[in-house]
Protein backbone atom coordinates (compact mmCIF):
# COMPACT_ATOMS: atom_id res chain seq x y z
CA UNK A 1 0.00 0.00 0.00
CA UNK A 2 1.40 3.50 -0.62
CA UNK A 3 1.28 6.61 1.77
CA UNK A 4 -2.41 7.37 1.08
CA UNK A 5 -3.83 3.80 1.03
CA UNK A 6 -2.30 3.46 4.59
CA UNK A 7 -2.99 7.06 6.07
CA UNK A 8 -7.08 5.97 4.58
CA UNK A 9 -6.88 2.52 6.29
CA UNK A 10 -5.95 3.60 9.74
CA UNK A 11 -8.21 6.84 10.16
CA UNK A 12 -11.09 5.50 8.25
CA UNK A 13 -10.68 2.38 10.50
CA UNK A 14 -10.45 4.68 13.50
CA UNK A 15 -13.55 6.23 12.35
CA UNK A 16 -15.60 3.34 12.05
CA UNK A 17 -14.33 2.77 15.63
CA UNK A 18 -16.17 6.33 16.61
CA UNK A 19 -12.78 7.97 16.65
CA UNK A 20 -13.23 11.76 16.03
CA UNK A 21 -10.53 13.38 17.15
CA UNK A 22 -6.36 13.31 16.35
CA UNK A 23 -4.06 14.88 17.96
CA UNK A 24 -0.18 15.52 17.69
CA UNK A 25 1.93 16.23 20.83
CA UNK A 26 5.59 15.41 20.96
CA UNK A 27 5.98 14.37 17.71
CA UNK A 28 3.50 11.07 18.68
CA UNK A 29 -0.09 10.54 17.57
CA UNK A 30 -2.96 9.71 19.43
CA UNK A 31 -6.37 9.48 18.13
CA UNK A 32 -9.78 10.41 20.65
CA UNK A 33 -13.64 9.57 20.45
CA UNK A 34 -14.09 12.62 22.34
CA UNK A 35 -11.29 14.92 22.86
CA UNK A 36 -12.81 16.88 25.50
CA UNK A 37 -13.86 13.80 28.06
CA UNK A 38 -10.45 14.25 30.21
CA UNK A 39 -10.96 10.84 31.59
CA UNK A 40 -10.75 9.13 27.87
CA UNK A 41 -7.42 7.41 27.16
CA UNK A 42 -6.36 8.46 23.63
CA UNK A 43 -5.18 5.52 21.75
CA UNK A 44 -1.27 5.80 20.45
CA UNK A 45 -0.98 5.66 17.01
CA UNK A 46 2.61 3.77 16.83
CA UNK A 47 4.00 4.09 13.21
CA UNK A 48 7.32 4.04 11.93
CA UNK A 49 9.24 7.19 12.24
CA UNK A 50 9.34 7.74 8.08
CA UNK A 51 5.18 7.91 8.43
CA UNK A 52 4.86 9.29 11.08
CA UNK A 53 6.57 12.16 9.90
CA UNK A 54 4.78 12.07 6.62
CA UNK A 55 1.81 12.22 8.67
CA UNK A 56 2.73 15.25 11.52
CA UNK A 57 3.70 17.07 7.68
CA UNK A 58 0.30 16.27 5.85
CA UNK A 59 -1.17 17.51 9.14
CA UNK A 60 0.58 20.97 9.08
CA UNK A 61 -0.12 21.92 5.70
CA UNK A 62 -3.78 21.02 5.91
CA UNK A 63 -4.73 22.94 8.92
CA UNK A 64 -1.63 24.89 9.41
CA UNK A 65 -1.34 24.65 13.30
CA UNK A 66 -1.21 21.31 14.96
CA UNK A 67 -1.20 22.52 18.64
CA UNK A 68 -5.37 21.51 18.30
CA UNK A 69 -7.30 18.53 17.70
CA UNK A 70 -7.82 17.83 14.04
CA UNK A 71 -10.90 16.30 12.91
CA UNK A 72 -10.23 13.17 11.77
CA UNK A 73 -12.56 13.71 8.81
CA UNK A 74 -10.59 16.79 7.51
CA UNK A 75 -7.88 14.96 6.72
CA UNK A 76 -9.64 11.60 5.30
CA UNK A 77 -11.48 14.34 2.80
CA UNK A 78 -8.58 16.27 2.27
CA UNK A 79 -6.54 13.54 1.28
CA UNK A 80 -7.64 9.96 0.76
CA UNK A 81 -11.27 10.08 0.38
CA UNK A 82 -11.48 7.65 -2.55
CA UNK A 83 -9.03 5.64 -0.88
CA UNK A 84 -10.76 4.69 2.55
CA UNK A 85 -13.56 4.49 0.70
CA UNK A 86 -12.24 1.35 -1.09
CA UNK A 87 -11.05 -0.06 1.62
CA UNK A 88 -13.93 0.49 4.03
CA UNK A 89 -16.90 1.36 2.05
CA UNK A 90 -17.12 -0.60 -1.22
CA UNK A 91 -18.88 -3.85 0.03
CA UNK A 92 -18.87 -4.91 -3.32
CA UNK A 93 -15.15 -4.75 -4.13
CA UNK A 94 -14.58 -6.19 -0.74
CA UNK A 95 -16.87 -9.13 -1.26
CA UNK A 96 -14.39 -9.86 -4.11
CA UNK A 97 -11.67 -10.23 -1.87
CA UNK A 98 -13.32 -11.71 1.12
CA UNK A 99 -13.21 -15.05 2.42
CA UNK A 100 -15.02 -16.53 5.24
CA UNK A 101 -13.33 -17.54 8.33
CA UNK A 102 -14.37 -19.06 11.74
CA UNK A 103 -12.25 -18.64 14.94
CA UNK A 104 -11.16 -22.41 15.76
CA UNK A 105 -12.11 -23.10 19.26
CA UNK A 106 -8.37 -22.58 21.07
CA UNK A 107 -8.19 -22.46 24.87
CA UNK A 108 -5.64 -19.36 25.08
CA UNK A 109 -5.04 -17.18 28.00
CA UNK A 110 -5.30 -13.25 28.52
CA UNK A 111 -4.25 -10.77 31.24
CA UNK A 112 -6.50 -8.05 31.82
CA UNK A 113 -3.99 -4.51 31.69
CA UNK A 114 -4.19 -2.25 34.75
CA UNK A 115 -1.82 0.16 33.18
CA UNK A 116 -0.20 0.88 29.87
CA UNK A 117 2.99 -1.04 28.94
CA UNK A 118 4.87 -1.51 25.68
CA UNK A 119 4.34 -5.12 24.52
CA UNK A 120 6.06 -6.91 21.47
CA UNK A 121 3.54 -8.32 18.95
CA UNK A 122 4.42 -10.12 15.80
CA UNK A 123 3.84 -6.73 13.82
CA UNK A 124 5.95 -4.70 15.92
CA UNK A 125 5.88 -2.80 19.50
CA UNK A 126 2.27 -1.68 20.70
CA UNK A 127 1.40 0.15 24.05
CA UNK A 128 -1.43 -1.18 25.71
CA UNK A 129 -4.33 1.13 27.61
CA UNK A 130 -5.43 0.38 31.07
CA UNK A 131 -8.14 -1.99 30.46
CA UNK A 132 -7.26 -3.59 27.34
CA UNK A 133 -6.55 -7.47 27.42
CA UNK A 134 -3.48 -9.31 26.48
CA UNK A 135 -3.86 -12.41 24.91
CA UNK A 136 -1.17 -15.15 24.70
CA UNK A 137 -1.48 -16.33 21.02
CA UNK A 138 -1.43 -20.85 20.32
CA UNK A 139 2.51 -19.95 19.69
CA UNK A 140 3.17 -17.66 22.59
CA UNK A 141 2.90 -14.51 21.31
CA UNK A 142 0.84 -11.90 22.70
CA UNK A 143 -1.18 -8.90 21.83
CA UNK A 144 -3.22 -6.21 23.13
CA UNK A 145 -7.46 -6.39 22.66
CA UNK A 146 -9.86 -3.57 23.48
CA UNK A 147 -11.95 -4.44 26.31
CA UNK A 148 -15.59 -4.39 24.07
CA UNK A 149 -13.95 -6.43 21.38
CA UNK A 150 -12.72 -8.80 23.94
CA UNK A 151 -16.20 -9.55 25.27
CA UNK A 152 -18.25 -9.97 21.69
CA UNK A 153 -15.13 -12.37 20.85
CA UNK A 154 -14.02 -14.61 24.22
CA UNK A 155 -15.61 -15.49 27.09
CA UNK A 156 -13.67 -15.50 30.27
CA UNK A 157 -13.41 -19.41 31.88
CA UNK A 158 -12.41 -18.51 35.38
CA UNK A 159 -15.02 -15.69 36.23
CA UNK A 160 -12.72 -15.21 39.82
CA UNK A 161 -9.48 -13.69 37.76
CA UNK A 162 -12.06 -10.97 36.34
């Protein structure tokens, strides 16, 4: 994928997550569902420095200052309108591509996250929010899951590490 296919996959998935709301502050990006609720956690947007700097730039020049909250929509129009919608929107075109998929019934094991730490996934370093879950993969590795995805996907055996 190039630069605007990627930039359209992340904030148009953010969006369809109910994310509103980026913001840049030391050079790292976090993206908010509501910017003013100052008990939300923003969610780290970790992507390699080349991008990320691509980003902070595309930022700039579309709303000049980037001391505020940007609307995530203001950039997705701006810059890769036609390209989130192909990726998120076209049901058709993704029906092309789409396979379906069950999740085999694995016993793993998760950690519910009282406080952020870095954690090493098989696509790279991730910070976790307090909340999220940690699930140890059927090879060991491990990655972060958002607490309301967690519970529509795995139910918890022993109720008394809750």
């Amino acid at each position: 994928m190039n630069f605007k296919q990627n930039l359209a996959s992340v904030l148009a998935g953010a969006y369809k997550l109910d994310y509103r709301w980026l913001q840049i502050k030391n050079h790292e990006i976090f993206i908010y569902k509501d910017v003013k609720n100052a008990a939300e956690t923003p969610l780290a947007l970790h992507f390699d420095p080349a991008f990320n700097a691509q980003v902070i730039t595309l930022c700039e020049e579309t709303v000049g200052s980037i001391t505020e909250p940007i609307l995530i929509d203001t950039i997705l129009q701006a810059h890769c309108a036609a390209e989130a919608h192909e990726i998120y929107y076209d049901e058709k075109l993704y029906a092309e591509k789409a396979v379906a998929i069950r999740h085999k019934p694995n016993e793993l094991t998760a950690i519910l996250e009282t406080g952020e730490r870095y954690l090493l996934t098989l696509n790279g370093v991730v910070k976790t929010n307090p909340g999220d879950w940690v699930i140890r993969g059927v090879n060991g590795e491990e990655y972060p899951c958002d607490p309301e995805i967690f519970k529509m996907l795995y139910d918890v055996m022993d109720e008394s590490k809750k």
